[in-house]
PDB file of N, CA and C in Angstrom:
ATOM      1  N   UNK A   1      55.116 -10.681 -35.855  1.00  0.00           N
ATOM      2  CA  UNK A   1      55.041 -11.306 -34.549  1.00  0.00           C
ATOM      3  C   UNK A   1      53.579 -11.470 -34.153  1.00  0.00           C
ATOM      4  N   UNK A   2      53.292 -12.780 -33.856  1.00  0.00           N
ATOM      5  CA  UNK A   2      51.339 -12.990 -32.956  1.00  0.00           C
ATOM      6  C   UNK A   2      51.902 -12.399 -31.819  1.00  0.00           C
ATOM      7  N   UNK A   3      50.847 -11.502 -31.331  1.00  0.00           N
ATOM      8  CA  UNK A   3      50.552 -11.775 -29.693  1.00  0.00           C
ATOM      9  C   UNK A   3      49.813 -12.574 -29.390  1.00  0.00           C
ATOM     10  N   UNK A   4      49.755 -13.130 -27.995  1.00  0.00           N
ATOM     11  CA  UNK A   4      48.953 -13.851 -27.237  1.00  0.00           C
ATOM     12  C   UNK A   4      47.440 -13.356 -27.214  1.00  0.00           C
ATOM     13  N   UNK A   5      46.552 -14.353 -27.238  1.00  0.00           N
ATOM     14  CA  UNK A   5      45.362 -13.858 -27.109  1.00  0.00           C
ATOM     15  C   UNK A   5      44.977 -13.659 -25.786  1.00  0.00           C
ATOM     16  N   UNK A   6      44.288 -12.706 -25.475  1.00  0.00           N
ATOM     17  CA  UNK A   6      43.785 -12.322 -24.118  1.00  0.00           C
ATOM     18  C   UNK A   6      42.461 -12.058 -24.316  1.00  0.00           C
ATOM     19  N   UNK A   7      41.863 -12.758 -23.442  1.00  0.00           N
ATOM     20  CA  UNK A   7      39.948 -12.598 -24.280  1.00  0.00           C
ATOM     21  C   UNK A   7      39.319 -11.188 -23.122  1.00  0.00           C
ATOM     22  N   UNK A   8      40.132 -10.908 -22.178  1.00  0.00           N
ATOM     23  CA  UNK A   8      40.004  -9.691 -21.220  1.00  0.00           C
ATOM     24  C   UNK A   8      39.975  -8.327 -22.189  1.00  0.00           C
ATOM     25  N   UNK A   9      40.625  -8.408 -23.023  1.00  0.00           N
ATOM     26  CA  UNK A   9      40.320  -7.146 -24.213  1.00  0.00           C
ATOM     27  C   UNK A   9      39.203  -7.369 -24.998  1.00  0.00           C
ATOM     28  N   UNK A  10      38.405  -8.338 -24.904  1.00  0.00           N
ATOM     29  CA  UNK A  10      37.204  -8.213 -25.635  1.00  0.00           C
ATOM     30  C   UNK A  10      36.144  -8.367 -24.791  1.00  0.00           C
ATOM     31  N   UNK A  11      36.143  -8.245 -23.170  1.00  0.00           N
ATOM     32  CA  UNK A  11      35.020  -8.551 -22.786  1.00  0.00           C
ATOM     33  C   UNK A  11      34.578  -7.161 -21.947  1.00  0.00           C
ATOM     34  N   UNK A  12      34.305  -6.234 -23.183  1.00  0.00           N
ATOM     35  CA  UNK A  12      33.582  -4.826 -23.184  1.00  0.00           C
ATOM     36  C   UNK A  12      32.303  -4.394 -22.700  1.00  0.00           C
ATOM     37  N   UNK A  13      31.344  -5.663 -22.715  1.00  0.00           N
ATOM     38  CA  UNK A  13      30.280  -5.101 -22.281  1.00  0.00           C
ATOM     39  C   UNK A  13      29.057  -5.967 -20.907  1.00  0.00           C
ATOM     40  N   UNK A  14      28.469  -5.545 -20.709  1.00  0.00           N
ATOM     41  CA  UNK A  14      27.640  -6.524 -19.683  1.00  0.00           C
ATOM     42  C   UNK A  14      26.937  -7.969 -20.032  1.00  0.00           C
ATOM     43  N   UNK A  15      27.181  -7.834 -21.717  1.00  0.00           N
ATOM     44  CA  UNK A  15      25.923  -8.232 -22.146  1.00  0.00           C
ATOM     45  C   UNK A  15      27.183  -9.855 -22.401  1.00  0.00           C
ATOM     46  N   UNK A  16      28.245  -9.678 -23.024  1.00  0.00           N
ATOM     47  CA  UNK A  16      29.608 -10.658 -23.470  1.00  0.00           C
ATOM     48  C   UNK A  16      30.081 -11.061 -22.424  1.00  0.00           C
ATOM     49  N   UNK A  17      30.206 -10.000 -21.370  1.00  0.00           N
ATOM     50  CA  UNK A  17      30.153 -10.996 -19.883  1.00  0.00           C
ATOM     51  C   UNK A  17      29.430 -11.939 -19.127  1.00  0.00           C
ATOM     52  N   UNK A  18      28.434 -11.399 -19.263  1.00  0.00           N
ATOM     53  CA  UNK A  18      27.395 -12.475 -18.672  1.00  0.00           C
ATOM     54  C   UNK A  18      27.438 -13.807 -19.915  1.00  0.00           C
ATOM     55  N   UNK A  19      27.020 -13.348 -21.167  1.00  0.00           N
ATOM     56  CA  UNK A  19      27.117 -14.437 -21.797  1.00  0.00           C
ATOM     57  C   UNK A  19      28.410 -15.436 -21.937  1.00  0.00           C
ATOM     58  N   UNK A  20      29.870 -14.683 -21.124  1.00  0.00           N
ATOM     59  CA  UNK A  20      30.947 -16.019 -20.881  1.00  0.00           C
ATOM     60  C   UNK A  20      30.882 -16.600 -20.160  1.00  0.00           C
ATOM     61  N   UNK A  21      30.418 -15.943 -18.633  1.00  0.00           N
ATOM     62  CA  UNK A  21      30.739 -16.470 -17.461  1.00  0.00           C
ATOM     63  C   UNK A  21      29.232 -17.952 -17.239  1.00  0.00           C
ATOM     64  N   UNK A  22      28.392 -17.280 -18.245  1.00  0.00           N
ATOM     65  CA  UNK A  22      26.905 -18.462 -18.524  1.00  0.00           C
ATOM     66  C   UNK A  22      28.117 -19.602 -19.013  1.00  0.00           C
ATOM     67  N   UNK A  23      28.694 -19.544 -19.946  1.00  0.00           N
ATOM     68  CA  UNK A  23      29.562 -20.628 -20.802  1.00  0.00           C
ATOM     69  C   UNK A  23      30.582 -21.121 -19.645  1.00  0.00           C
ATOM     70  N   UNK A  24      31.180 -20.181 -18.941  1.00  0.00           N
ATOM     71  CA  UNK A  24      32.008 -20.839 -18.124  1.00  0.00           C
ATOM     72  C   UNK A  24      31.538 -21.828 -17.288  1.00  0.00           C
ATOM     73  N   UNK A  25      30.576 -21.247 -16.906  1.00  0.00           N
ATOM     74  CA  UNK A  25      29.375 -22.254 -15.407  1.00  0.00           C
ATOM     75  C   UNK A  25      28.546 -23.698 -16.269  1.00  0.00           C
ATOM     76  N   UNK A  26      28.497 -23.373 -17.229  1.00  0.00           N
ATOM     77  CA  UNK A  26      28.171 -24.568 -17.590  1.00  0.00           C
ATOM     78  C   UNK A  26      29.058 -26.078 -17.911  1.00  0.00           C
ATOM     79  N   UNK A  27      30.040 -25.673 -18.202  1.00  0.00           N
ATOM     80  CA  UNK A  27      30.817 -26.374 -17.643  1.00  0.00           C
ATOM     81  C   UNK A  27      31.649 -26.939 -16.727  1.00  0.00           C
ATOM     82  N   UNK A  28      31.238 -26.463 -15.780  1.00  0.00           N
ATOM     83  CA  UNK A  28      31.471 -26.847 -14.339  1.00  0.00           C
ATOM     84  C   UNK A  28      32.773 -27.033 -13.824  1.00  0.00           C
ATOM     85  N   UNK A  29      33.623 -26.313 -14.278  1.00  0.00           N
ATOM     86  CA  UNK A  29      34.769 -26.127 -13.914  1.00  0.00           C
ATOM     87  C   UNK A  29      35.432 -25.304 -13.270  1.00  0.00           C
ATOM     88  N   UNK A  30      35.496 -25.394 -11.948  1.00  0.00           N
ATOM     89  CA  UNK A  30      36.244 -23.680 -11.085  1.00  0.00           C
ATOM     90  C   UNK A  30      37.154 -23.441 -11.368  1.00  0.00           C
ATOM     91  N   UNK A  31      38.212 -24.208 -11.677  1.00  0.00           N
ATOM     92  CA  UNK A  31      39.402 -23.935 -12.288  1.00  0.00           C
ATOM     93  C   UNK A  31      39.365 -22.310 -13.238  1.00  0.00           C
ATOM     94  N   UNK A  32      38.784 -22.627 -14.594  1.00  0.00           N
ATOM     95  CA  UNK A  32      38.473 -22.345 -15.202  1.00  0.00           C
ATOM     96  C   UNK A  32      37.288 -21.073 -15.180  1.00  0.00           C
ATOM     97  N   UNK A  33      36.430 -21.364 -13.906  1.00  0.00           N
ATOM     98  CA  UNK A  33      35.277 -20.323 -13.795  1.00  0.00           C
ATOM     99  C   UNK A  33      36.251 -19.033 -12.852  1.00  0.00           C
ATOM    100  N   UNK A  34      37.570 -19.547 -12.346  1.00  0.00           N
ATOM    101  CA  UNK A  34      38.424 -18.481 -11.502  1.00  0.00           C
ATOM    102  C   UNK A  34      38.783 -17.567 -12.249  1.00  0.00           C
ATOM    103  N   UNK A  35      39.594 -18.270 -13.748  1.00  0.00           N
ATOM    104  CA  UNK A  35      40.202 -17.635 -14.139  1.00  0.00           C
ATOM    105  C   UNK A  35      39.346 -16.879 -15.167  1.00  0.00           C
ATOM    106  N   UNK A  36      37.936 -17.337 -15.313  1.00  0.00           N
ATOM    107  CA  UNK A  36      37.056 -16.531 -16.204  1.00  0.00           C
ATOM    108  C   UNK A  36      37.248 -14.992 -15.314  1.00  0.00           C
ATOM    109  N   UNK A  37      36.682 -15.061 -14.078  1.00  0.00           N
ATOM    110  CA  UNK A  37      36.397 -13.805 -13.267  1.00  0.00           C
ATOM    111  C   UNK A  37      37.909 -13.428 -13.127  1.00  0.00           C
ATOM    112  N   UNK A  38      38.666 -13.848 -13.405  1.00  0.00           N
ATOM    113  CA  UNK A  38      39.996 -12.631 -13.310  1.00  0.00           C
ATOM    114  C   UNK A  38      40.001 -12.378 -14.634  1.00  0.00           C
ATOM    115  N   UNK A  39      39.813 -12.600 -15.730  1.00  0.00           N
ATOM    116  CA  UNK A  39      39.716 -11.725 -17.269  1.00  0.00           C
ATOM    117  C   UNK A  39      39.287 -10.851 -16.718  1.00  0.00           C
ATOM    118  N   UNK A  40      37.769 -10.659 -16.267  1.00  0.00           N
ATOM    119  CA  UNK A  40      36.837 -10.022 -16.366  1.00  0.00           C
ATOM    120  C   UNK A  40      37.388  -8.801 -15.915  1.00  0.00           C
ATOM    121  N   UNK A  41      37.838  -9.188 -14.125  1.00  0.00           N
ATOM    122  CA  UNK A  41      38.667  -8.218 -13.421  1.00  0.00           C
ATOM    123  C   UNK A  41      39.884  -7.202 -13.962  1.00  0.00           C
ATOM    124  N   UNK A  42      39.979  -8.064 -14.603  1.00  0.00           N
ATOM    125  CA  UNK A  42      41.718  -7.507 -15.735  1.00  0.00           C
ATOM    126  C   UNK A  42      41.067  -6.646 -16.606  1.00  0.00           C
ATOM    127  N   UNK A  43      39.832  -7.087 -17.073  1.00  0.00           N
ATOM    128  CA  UNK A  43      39.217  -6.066 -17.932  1.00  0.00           C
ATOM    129  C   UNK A  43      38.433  -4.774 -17.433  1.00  0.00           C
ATOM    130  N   UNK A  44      37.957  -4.689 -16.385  1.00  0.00           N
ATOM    131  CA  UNK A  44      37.388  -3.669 -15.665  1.00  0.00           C
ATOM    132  C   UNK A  44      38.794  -3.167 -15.155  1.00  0.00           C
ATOM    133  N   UNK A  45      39.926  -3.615 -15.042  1.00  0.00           N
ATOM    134  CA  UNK A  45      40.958  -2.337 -13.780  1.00  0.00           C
ATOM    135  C   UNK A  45      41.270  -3.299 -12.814  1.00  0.00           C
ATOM    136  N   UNK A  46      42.169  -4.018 -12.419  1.00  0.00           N
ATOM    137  CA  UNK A  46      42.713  -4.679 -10.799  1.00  0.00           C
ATOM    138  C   UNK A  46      42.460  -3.331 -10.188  1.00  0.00           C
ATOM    139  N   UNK A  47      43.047  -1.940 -10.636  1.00  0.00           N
ATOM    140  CA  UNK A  47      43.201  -1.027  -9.583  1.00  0.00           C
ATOM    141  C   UNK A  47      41.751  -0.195  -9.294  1.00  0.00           C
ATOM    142  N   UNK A  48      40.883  -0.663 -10.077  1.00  0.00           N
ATOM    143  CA  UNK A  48      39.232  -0.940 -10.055  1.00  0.00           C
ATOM    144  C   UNK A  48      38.695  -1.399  -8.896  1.00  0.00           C
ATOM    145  N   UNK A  49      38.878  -2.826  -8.829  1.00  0.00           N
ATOM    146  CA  UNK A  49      38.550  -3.836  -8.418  1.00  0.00           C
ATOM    147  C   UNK A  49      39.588  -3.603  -6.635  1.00  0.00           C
ATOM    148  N   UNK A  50      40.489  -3.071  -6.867  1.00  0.00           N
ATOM    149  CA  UNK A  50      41.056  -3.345  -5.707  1.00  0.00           C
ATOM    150  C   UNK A  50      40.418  -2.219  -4.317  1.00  0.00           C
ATOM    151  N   UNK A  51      40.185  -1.217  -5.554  1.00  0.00           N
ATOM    152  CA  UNK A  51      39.813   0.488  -4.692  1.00  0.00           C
ATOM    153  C   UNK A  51      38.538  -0.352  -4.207  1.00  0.00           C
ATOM    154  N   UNK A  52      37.602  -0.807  -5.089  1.00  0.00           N
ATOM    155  CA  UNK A  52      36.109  -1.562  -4.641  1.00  0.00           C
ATOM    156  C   UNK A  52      36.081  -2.509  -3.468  1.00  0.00           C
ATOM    157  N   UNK A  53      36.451  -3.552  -3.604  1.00  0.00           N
ATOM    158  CA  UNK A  53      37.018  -4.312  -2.643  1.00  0.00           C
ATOM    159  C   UNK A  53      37.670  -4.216  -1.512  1.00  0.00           C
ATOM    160  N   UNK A  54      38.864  -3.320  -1.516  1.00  0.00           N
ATOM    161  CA  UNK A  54      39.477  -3.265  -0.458  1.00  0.00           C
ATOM    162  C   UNK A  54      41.096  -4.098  -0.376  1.00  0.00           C
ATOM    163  N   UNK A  55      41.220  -5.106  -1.403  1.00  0.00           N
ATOM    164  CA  UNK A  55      42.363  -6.052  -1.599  1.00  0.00           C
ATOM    165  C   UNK A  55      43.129  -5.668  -2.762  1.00  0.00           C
ATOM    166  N   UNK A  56      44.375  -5.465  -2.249  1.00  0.00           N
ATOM    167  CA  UNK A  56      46.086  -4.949  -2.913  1.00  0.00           C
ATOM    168  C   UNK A  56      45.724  -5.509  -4.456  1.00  0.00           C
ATOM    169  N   UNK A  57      46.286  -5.222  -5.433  1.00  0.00           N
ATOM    170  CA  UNK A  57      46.031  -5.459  -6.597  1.00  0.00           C
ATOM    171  C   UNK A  57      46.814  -7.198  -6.739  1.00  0.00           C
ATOM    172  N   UNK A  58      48.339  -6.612  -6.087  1.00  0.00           N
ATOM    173  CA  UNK A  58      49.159  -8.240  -6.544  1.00  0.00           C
ATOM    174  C   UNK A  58      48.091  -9.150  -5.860  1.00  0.00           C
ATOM    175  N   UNK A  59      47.601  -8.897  -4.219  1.00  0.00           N
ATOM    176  CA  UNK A  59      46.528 -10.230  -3.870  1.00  0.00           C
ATOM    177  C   UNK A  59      45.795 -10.773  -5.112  1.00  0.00           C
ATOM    178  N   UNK A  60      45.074  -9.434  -5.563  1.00  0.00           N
ATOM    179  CA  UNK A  60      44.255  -9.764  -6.666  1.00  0.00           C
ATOM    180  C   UNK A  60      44.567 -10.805  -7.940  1.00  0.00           C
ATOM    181  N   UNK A  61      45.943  -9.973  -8.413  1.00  0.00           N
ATOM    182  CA  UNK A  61      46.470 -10.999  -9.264  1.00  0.00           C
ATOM    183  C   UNK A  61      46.801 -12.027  -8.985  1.00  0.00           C
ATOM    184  N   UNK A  62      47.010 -12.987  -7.273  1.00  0.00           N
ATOM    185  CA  UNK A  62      47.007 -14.393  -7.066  1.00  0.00           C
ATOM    186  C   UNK A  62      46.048 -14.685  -6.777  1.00  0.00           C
ATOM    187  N   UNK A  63      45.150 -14.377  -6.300  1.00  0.00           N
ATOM    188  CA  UNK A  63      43.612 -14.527  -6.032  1.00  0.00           C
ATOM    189  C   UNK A  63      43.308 -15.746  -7.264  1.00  0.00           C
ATOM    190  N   UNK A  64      43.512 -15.453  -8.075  1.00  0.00           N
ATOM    191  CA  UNK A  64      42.765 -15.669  -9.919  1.00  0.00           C
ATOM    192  C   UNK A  64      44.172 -16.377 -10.685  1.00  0.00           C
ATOM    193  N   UNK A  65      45.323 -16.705 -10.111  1.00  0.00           N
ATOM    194  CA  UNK A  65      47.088 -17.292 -10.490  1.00  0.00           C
ATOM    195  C   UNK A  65      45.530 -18.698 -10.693  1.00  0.00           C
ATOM    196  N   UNK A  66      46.601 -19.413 -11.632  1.00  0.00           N
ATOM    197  CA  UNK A  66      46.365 -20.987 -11.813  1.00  0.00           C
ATOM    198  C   UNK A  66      46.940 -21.509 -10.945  1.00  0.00           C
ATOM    199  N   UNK A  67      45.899 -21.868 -10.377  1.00  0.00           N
ATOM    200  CA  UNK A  67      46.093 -23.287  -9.456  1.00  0.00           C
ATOM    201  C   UNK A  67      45.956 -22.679  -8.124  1.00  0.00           C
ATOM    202  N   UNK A  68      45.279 -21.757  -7.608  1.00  0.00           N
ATOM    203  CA  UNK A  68      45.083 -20.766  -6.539  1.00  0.00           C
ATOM    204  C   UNK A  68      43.698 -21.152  -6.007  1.00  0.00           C
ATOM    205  N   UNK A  69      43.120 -21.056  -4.683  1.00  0.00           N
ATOM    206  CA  UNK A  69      42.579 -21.874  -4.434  1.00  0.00           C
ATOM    207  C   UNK A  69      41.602 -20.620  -3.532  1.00  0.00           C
ATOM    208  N   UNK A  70      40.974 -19.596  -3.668  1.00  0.00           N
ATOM    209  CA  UNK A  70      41.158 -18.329  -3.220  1.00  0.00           C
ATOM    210  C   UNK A  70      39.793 -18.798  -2.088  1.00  0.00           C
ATOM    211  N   UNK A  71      39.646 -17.788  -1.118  1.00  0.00           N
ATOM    212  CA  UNK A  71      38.317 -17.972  -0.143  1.00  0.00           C
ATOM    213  C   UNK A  71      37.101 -17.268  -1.082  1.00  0.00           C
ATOM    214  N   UNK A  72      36.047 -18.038  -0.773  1.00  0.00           N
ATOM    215  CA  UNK A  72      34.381 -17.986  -1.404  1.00  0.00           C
ATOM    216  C   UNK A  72      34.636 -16.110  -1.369  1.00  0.00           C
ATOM    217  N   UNK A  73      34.542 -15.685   0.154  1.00  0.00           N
ATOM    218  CA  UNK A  73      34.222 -14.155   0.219  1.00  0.00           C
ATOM    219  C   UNK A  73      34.920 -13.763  -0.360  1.00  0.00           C
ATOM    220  N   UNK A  74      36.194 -13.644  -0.651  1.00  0.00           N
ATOM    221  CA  UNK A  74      36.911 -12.424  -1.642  1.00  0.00           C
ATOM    222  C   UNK A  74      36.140 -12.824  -3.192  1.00  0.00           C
ATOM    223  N   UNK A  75      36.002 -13.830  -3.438  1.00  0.00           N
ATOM    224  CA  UNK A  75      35.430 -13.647  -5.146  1.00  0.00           C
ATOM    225  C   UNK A  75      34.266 -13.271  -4.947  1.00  0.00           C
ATOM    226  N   UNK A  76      33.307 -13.231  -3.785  1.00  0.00           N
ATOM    227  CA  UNK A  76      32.202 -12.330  -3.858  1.00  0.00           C
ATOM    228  C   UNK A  76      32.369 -11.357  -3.796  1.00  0.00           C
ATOM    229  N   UNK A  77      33.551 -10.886  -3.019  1.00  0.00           N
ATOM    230  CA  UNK A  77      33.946  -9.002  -3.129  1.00  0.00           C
ATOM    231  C   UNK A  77      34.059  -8.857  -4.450  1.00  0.00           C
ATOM    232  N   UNK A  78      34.852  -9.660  -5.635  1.00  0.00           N
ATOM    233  CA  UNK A  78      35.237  -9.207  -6.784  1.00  0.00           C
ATOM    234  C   UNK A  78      33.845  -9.239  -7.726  1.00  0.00           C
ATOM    235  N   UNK A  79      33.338 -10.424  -7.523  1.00  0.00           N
ATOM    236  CA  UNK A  79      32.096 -10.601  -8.449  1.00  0.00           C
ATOM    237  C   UNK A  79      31.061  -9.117  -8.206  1.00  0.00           C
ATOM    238  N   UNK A  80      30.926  -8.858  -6.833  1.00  0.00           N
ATOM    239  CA  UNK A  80      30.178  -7.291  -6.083  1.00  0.00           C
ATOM    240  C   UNK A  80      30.909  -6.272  -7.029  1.00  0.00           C
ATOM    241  N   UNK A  81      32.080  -6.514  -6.978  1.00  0.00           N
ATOM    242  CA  UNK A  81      32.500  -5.075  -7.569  1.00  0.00           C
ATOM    243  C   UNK A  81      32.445  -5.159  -8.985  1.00  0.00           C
ATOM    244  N   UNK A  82      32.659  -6.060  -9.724  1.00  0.00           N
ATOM    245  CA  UNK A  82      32.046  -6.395 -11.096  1.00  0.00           C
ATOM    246  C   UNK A  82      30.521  -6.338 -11.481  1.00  0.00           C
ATOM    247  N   UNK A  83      29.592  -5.971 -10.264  1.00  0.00           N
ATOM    248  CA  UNK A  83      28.516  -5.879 -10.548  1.00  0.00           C
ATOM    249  C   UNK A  83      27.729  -6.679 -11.040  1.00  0.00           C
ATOM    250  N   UNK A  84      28.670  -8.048 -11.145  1.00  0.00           N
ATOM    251  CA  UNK A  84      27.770  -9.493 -10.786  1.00  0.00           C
ATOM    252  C   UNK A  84      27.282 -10.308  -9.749  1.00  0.00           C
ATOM    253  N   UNK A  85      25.903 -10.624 -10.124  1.00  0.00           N
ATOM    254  CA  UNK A  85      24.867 -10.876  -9.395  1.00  0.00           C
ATOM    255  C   UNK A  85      25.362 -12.804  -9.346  1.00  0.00           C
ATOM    256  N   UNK A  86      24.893 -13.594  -8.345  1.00  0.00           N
ATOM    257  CA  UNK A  86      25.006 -14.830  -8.300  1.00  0.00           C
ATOM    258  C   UNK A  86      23.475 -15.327  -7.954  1.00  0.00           C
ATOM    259  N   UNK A  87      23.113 -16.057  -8.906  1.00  0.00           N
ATOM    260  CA  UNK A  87      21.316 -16.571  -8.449  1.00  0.00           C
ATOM    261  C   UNK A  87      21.179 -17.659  -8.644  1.00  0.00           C
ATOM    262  N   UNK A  88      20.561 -18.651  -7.938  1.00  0.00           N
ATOM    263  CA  UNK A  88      19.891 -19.423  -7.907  1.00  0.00           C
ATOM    264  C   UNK A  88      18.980 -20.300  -8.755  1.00  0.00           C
ATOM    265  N   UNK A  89      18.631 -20.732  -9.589  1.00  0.00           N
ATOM    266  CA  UNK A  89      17.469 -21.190 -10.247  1.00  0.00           C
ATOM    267  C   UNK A  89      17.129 -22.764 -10.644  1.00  0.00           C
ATOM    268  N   UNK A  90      15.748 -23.150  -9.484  1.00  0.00           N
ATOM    269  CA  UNK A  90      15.474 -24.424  -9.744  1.00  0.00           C
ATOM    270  C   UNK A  90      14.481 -24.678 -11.009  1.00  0.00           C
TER     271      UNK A  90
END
């Protein structure tokens, strides 16, 4: 039997994170850049992320659902508690 691939089991370190979420943003897709930061989340703990934050785990898990349309501040709570930084550069 395959299982499904889940790329949240391989994204172990600071260094594979940053270097997806670089890949995600470059292609300019939020869709896609949502559901990058819920791997991520899935990979650190929802019940991580939720104690950090402050938001129920299921929120969490629709927060990051396809096709979910979530508010700016909660993915900065999640990105904060992931210990990602958001910058600028002209």
């Amino acid at each position: 039997m395959i299982k499904d691939f889940d790329i949240s089991n391989y994204l172990d370190s600071k260094e594979i994170i940053a270097e997806y979420l670089s890949q995600v943003l470059q292609d300019g897709d939020m869709d896609e850049l949502l559901n990058a930061i819920g791997y991520i989340a899935k990979a650190k703990g929802m019940t991580e992320i939720s104690k950090d934050t402050g938001l129920g785990r299921e929120s969490l898990y629709k927060t990051f659902a396809k096709g979910s349309k979530p508010k700016f501040e909660t993915v900065l709570k999640v990105l904060n508690s992931l210990g990602i930084k958001l910058q600028a550069v002209a």
